[in-house]
N, C-alpha and C. Protein backbone atom coordinates (compact mmCIF):
# COMPACT_ATOMS: atom_id res chain seq x y z
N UNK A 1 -5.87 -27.14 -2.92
CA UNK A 1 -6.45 -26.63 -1.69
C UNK A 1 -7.43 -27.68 -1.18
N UNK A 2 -7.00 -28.10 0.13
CA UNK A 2 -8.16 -29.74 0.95
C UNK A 2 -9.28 -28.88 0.82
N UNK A 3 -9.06 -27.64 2.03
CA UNK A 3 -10.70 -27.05 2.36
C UNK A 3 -10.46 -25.62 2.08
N UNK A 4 -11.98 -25.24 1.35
CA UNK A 4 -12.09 -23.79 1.47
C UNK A 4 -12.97 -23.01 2.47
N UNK A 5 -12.34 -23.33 3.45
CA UNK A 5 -13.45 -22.23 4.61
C UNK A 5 -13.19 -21.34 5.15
N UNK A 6 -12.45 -20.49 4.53
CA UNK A 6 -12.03 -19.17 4.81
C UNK A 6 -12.33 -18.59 3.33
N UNK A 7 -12.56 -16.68 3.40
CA UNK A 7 -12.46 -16.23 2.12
C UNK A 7 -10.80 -16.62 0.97
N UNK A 8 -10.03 -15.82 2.11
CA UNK A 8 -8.59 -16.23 2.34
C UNK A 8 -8.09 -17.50 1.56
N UNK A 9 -9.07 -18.48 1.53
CA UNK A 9 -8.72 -19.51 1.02
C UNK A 9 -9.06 -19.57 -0.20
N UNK A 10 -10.20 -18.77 -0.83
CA UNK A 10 -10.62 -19.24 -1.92
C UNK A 10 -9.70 -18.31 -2.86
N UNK A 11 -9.32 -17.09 -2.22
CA UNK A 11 -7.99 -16.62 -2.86
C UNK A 11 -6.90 -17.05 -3.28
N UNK A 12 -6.39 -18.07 -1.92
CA UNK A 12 -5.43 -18.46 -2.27
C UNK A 12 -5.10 -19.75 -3.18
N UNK A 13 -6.63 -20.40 -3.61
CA UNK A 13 -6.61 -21.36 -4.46
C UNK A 13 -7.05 -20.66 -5.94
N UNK A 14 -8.09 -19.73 -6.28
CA UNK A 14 -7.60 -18.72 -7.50
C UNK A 14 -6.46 -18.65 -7.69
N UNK A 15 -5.86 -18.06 -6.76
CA UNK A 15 -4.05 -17.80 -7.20
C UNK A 15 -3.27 -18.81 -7.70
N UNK A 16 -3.23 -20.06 -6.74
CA UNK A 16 -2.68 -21.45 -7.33
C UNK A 16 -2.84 -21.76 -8.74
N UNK A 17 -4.58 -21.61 -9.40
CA UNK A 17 -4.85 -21.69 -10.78
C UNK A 17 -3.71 -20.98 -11.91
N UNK A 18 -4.16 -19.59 -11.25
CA UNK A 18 -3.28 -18.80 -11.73
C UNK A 18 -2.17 -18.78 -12.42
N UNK A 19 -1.26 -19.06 -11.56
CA UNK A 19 0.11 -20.10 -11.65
C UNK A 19 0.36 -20.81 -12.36
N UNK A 20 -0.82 -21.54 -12.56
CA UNK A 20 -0.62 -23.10 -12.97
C UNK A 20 -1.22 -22.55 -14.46
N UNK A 21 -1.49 -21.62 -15.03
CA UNK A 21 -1.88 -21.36 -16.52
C UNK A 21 -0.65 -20.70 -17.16
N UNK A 22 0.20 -21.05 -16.92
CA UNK A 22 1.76 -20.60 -17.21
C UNK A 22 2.14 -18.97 -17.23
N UNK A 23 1.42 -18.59 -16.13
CA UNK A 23 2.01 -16.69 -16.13
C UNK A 23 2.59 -16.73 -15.82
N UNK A 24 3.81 -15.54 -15.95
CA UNK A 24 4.98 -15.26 -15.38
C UNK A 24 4.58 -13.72 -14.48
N UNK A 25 3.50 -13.03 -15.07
CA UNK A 25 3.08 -12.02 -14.03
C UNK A 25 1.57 -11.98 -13.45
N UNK A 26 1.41 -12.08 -12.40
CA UNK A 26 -0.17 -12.24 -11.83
C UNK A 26 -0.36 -10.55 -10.85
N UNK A 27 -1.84 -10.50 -10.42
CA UNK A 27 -2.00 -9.49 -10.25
C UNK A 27 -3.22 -9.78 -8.80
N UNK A 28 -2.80 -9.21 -8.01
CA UNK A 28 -4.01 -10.01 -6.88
C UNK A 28 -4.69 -8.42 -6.27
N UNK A 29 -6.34 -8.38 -6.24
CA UNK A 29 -6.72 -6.66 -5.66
C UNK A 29 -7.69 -7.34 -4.54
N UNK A 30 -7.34 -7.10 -3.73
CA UNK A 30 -8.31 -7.51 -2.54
C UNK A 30 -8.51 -6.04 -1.50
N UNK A 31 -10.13 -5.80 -1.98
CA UNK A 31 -10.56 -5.03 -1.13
C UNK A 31 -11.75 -5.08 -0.34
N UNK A 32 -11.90 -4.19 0.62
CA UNK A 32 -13.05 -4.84 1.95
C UNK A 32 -13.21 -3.80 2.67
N UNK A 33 -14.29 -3.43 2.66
CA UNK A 33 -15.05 -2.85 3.77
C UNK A 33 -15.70 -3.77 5.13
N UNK A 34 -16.40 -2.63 5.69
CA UNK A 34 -17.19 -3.00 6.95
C UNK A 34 -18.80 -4.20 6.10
N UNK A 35 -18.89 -4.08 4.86
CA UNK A 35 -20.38 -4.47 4.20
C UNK A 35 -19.45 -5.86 3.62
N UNK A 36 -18.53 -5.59 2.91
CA UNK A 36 -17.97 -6.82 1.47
C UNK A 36 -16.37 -6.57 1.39
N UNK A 37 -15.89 -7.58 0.64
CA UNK A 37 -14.84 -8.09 0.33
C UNK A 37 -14.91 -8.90 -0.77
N UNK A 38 -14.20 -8.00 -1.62
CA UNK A 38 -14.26 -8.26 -3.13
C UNK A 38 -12.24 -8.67 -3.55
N UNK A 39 -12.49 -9.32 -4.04
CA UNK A 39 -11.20 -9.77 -4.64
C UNK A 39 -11.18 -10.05 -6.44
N UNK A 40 -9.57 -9.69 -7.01
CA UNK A 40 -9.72 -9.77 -8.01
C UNK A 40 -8.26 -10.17 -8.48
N UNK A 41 -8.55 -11.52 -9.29
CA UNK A 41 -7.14 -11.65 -9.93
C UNK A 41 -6.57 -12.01 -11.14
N UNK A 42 -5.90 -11.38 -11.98
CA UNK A 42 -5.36 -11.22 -13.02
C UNK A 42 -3.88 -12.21 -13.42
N UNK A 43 -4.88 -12.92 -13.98
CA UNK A 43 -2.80 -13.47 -15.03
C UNK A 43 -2.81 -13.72 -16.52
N UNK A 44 -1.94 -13.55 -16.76
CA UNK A 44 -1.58 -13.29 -18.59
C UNK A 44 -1.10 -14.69 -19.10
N UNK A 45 -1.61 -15.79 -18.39
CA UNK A 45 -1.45 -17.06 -18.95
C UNK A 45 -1.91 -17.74 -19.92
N UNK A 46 -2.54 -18.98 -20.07
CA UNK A 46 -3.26 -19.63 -21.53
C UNK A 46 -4.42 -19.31 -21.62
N UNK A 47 -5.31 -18.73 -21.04
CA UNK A 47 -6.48 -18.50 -20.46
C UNK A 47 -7.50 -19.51 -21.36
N UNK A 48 -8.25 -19.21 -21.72
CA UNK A 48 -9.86 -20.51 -21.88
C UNK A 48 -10.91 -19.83 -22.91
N UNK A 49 -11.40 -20.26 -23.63
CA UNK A 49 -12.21 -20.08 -24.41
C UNK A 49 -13.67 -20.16 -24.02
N UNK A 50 -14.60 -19.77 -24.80
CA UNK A 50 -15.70 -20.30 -23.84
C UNK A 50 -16.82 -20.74 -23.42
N UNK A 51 -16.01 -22.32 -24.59
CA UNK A 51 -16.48 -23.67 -23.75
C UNK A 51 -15.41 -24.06 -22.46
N UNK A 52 -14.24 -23.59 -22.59
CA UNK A 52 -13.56 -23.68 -21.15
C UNK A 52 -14.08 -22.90 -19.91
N UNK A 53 -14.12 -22.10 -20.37
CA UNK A 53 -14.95 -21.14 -19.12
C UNK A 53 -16.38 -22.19 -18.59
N UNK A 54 -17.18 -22.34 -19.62
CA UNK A 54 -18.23 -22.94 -18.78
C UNK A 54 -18.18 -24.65 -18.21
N UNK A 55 -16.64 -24.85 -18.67
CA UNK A 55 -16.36 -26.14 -17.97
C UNK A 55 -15.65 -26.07 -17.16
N UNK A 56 -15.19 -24.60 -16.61
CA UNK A 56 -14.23 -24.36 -15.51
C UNK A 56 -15.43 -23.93 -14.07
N UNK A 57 -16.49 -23.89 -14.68
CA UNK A 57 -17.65 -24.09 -13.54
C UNK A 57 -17.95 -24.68 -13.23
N UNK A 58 -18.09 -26.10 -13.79
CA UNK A 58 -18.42 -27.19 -13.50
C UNK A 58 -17.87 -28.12 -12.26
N UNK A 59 -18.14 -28.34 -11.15
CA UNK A 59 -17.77 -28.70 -10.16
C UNK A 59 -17.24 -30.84 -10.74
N UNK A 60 -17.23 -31.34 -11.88
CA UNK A 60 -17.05 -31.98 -11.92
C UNK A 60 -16.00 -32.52 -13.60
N UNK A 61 -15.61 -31.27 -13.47
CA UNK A 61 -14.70 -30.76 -14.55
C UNK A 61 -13.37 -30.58 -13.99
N UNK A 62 -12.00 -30.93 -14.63
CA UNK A 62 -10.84 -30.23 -14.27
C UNK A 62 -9.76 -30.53 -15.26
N UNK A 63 -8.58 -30.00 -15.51
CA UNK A 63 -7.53 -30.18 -16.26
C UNK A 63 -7.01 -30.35 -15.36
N UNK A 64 -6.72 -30.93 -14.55
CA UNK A 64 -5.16 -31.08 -13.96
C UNK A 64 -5.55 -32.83 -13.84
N UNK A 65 -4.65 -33.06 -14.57
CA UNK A 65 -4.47 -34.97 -14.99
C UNK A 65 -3.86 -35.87 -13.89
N UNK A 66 -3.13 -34.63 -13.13
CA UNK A 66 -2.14 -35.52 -11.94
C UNK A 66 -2.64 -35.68 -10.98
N UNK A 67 -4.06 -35.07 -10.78
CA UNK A 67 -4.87 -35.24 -9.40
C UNK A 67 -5.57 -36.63 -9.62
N UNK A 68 -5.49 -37.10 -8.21
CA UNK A 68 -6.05 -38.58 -8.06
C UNK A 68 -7.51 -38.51 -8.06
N UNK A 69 -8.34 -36.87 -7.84
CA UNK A 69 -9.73 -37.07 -8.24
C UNK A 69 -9.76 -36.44 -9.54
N UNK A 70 -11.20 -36.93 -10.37
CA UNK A 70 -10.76 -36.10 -11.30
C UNK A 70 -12.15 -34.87 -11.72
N UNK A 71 -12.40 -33.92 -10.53
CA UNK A 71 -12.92 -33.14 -10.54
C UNK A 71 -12.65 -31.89 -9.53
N UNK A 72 -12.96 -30.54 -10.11
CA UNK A 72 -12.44 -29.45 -9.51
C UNK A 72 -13.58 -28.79 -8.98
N UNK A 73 -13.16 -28.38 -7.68
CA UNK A 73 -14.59 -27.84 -6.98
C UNK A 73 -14.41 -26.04 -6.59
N UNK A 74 -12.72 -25.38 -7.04
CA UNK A 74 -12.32 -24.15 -6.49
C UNK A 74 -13.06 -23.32 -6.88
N UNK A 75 -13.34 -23.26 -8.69
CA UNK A 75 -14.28 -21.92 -9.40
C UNK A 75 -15.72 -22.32 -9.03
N UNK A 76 -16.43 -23.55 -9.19
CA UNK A 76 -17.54 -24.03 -8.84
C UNK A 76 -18.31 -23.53 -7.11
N UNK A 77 -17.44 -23.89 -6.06
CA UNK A 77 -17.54 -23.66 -4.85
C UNK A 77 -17.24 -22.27 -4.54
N UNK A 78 -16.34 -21.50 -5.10
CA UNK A 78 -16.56 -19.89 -5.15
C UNK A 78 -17.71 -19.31 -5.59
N UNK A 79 -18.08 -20.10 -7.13
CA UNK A 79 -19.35 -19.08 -7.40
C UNK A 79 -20.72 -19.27 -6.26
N UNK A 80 -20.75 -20.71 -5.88
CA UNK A 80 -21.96 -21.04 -4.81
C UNK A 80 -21.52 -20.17 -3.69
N UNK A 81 -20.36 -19.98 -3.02
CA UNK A 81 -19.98 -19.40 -2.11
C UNK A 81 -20.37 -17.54 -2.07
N UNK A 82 -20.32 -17.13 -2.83
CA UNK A 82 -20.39 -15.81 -3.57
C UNK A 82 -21.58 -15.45 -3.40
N UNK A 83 -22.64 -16.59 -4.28
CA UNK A 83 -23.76 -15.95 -4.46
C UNK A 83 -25.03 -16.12 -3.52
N UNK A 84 -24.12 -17.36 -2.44
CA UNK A 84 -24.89 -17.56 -1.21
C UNK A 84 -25.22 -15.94 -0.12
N UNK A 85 -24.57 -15.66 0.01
CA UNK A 85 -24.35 -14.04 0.28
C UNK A 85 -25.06 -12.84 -0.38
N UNK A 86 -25.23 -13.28 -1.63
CA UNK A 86 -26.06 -12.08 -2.18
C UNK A 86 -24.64 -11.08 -3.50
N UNK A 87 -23.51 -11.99 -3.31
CA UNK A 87 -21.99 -11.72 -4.19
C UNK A 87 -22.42 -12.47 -5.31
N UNK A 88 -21.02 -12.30 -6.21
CA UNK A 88 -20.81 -12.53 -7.32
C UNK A 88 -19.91 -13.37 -7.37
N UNK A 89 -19.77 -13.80 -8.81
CA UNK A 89 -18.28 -14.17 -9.40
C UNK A 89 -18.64 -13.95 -10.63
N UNK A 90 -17.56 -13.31 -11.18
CA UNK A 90 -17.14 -13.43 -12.58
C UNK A 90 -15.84 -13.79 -13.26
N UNK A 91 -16.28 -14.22 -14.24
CA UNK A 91 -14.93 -14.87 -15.00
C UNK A 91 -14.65 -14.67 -16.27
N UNK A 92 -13.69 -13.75 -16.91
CA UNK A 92 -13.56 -13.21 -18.05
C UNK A 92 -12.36 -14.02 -18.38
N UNK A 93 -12.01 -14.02 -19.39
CA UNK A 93 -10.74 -15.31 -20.04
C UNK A 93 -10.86 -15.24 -21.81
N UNK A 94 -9.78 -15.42 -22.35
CA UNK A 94 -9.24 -15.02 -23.75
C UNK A 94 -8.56 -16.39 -23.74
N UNK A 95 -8.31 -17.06 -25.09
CA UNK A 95 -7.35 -18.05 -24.72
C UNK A 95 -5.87 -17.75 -25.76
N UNK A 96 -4.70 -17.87 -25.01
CA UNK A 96 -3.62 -16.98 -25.34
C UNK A 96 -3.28 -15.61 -24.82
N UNK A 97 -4.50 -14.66 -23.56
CA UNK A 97 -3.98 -13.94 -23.21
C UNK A 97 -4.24 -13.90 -21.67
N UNK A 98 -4.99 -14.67 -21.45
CA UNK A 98 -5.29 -14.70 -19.34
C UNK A 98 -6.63 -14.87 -19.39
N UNK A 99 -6.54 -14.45 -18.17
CA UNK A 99 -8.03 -14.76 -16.80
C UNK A 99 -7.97 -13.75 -15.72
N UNK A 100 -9.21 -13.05 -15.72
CA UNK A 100 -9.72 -12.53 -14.35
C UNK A 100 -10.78 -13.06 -13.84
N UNK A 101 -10.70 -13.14 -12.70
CA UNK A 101 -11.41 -13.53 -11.82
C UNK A 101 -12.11 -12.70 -10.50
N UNK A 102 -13.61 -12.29 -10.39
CA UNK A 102 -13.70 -11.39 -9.81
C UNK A 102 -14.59 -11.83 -8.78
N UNK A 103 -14.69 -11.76 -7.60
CA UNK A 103 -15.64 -12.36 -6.58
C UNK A 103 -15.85 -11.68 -5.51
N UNK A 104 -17.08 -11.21 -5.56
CA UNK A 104 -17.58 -10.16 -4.05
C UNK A 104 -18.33 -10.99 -3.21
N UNK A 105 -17.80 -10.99 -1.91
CA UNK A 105 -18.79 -11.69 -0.62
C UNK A 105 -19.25 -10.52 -0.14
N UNK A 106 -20.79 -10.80 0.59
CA UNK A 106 -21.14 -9.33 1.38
C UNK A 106 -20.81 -10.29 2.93
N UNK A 107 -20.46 -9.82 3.46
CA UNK A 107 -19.48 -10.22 4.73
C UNK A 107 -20.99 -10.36 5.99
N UNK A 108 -21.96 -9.60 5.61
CA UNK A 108 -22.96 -8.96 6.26
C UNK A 108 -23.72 -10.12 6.53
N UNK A 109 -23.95 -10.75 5.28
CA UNK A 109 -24.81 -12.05 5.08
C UNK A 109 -24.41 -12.99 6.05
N UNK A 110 -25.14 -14.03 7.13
CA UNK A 110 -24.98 -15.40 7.85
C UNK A 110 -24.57 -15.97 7.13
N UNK A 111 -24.76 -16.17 5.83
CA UNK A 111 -24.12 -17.46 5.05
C UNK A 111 -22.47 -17.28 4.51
N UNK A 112 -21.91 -15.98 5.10
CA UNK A 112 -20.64 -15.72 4.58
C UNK A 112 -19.60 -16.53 5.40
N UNK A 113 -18.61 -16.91 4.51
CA UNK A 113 -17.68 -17.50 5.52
C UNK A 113 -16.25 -16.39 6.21
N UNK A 114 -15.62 -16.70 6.83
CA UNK A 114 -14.97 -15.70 7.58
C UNK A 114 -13.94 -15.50 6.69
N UNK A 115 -13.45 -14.20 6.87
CA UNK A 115 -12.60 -13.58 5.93
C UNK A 115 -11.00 -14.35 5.67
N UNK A 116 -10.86 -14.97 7.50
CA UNK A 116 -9.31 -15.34 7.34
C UNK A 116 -8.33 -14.38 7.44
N UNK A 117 -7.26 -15.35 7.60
CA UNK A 117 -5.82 -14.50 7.81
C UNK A 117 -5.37 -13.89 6.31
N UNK A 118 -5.69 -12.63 5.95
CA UNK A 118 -5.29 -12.42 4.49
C UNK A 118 -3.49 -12.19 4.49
N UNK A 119 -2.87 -11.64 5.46
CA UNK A 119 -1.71 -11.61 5.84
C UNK A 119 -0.74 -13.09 5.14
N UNK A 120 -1.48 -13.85 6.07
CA UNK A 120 -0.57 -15.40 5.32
C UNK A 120 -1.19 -15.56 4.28
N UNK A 121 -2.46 -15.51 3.30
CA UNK A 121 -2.99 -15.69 2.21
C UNK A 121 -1.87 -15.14 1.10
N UNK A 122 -1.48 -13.71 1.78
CA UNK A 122 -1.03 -13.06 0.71
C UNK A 122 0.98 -13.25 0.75
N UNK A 123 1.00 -14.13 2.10
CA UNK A 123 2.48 -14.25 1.71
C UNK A 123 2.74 -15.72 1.00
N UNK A 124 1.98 -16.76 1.15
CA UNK A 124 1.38 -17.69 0.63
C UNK A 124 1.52 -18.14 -0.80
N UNK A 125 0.91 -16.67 -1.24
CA UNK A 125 0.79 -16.68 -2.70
C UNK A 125 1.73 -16.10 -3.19
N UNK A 126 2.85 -15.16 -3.03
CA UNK A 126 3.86 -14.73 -3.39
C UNK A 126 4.96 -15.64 -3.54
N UNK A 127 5.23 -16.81 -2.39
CA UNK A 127 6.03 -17.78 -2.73
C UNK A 127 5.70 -19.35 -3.37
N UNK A 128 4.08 -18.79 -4.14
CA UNK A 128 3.41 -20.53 -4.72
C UNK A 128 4.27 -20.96 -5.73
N UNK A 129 5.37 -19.75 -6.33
CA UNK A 129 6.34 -20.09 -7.68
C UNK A 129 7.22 -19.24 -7.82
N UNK A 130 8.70 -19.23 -7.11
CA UNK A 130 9.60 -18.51 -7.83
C UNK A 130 9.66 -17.95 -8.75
N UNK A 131 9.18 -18.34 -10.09
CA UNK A 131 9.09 -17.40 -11.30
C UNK A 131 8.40 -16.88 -12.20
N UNK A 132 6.99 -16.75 -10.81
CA UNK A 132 6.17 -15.60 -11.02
C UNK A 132 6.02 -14.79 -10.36
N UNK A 133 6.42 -13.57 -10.92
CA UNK A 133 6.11 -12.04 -10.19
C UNK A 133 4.32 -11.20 -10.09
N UNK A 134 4.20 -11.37 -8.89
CA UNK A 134 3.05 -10.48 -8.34
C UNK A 134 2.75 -9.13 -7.81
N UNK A 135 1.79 -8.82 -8.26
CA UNK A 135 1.80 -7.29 -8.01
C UNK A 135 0.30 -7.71 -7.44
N UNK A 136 0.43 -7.05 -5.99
CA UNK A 136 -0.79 -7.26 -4.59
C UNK A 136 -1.24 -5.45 -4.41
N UNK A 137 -2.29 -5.69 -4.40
CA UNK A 137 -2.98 -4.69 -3.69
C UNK A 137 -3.77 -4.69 -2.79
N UNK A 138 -3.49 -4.14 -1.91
CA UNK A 138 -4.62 -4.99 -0.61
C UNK A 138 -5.10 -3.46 0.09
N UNK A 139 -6.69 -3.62 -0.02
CA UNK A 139 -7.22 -2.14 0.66
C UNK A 139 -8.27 -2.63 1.78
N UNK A 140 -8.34 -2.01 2.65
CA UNK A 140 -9.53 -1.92 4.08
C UNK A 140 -9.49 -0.63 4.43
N UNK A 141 -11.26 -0.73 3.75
CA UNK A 141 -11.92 0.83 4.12
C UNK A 141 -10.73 1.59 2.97
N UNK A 142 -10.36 2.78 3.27
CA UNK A 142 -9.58 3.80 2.61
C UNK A 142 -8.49 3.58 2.77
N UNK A 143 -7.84 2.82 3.68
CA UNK A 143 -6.58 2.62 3.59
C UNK A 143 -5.66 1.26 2.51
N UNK A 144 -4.76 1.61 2.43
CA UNK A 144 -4.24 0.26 1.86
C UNK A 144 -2.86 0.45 1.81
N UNK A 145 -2.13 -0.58 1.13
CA UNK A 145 -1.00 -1.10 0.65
C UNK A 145 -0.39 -2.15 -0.61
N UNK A 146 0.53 -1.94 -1.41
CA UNK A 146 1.10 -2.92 -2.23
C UNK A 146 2.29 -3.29 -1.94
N UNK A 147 1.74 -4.06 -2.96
CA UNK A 147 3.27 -5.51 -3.01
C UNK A 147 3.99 -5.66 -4.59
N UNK A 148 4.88 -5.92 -4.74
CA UNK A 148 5.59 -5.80 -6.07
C UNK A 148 6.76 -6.66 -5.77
N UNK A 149 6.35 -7.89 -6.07
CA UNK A 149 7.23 -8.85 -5.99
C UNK A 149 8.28 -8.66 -6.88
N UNK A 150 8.48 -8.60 -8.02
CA UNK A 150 9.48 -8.22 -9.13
C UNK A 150 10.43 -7.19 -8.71
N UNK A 151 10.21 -5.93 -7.72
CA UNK A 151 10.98 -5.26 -7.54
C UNK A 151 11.45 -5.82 -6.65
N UNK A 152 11.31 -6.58 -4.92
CA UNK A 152 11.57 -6.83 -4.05
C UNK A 152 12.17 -8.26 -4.45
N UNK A 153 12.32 -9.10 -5.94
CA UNK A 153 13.49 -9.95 -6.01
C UNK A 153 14.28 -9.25 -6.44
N UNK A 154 14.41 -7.83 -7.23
CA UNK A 154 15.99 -7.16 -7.86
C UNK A 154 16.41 -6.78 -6.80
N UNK A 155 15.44 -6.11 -5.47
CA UNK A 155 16.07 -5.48 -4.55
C UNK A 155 16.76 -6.76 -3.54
N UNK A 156 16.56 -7.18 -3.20
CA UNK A 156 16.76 -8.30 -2.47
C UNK A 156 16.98 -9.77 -3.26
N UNK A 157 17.85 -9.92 -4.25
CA UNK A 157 17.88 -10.99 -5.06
C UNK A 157 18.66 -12.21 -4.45
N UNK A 158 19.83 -11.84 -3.27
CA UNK A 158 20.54 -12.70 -2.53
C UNK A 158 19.84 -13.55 -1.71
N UNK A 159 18.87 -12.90 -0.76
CA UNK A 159 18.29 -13.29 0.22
C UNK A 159 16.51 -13.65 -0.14
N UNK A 160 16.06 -13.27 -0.97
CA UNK A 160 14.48 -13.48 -1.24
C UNK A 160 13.88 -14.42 -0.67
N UNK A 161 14.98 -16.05 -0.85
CA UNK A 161 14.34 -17.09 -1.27
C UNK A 161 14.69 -17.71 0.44
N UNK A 162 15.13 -16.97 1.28
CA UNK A 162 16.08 -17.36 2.08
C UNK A 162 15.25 -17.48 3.51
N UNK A 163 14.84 -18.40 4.70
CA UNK A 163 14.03 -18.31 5.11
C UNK A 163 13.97 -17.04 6.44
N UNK A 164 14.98 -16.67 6.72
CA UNK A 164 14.81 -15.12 7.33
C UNK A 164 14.51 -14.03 7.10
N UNK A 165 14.49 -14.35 5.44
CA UNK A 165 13.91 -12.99 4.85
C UNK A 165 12.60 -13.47 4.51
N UNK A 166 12.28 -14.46 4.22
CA UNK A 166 10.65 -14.87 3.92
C UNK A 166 9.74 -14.63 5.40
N UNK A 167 10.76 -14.88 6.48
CA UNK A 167 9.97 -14.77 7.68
C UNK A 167 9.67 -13.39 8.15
N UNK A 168 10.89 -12.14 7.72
CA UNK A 168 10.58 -10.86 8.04
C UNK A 168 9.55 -10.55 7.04
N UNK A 169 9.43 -10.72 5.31
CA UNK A 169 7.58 -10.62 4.90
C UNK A 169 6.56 -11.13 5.58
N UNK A 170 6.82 -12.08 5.91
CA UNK A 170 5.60 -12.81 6.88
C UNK A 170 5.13 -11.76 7.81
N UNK A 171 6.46 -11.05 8.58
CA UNK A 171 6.00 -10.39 9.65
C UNK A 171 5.31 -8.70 9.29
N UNK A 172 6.19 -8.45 8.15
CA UNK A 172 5.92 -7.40 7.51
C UNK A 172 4.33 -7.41 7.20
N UNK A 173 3.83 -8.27 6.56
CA UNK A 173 2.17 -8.09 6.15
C UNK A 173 1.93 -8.22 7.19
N UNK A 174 1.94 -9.09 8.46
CA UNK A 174 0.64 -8.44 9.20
C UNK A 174 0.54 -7.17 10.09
N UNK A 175 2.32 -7.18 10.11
CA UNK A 175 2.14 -5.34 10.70
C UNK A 175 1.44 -4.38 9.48
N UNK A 176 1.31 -4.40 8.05
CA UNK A 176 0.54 -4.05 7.26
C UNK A 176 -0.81 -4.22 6.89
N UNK A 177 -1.47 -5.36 7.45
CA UNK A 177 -2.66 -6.00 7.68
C UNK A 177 -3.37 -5.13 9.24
N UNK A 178 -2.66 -5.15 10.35
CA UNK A 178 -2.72 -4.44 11.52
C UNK A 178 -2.74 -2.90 11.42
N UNK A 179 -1.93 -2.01 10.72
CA UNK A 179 -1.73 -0.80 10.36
C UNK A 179 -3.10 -0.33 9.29
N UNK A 180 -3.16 -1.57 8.72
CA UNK A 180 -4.69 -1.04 7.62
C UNK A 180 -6.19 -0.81 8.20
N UNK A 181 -6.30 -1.72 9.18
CA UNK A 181 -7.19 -1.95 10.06
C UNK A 181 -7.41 -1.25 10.70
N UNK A 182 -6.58 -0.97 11.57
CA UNK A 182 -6.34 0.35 12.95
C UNK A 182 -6.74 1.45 12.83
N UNK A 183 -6.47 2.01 11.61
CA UNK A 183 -6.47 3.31 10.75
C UNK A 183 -8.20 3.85 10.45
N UNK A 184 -8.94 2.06 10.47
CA UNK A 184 -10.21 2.76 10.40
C UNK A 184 -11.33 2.80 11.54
């Protein structure tokens, strides 16, 4: 991820991590009121011990060897981002069974950054890896909706990958993004 200046974004670079810790199932809960927007995400990958954890804060820390810099700013710049607001982050991790990741912005705060298109965030992240299945929950105010990627490749296993059907999800979340909204 170049820039994180959307919430949206810092989601969608959690998620990338995600991925990249070899899960095959991830779990994304993004909810938001009129005050905050809290997000939370779950994968059953290598997860970190924790001296990894407190070097996965480190804005000048990273495992990924193939990047031409060699420091990571996504968990680092979330937690500053978070707690600029008067939010959180937390980071729970086992190593051999996953990572959650939990981060509340209060939306309320001047120093918050804008929420973003969660619509493309969340179709985004559904296609960051063919062969991981996601299960999305996405709530505003009382209303909400999920996603269950695993069922919607058995149901649709011909066409999933296919770009007319990636484009009718596209269109699908934000009439679901629009319908969540409206409602309150």
């Amino acid at each position: 991820m170049a820039t994180l200046k959307t919430i949206a974004d810092h989601i969608s670079d959690i998620c990338e991590n995600a991925v990249a810790s070899h899960s095959k199932k991830c779990e994304l809960y993004i909810e938001e009121d009129k005050t905050n927007i809290k997000f939370i995400i779950k994968d059953y990958g290598k997860g970190m011990d924790e001296d990894d954890i407190k070097k996965a804060l480190d804005p000048f820390f990273t495992t990924k060897k193939e990047r031409k810099k060699k420091f990571g700013v996504g968990l680092p710049f979330l937690k500053f981002s978070t707690e600029l607001t008067g939010g959180y982050l937390k980071l729970q991790s086992k190593k051999d069974e996953g990572t959650i990741v939990e981060a509340l912005f209060n939306k309320t705060n001047i120093d918050c950054q804008p929420v973003g298109d969660i619509s493309m965030c969340i179709f985004s992240v559904i296609y960051i890896d063919p062969n991981v299945d996601w299960y999305i929950k996405r709530t505003f105010n009382n209303e909400s909706y999920d996603l269950n990627t695993e069922k919607l490749k058995e149901l649709y296993e011909d066409i999933y990958f296919k770009p007319t059907f990636m484009n009718e999800i596209k269109q699908m979340l934000k009439t679901l993004e629009t319908e969540i909204k409206e409602e309150n």
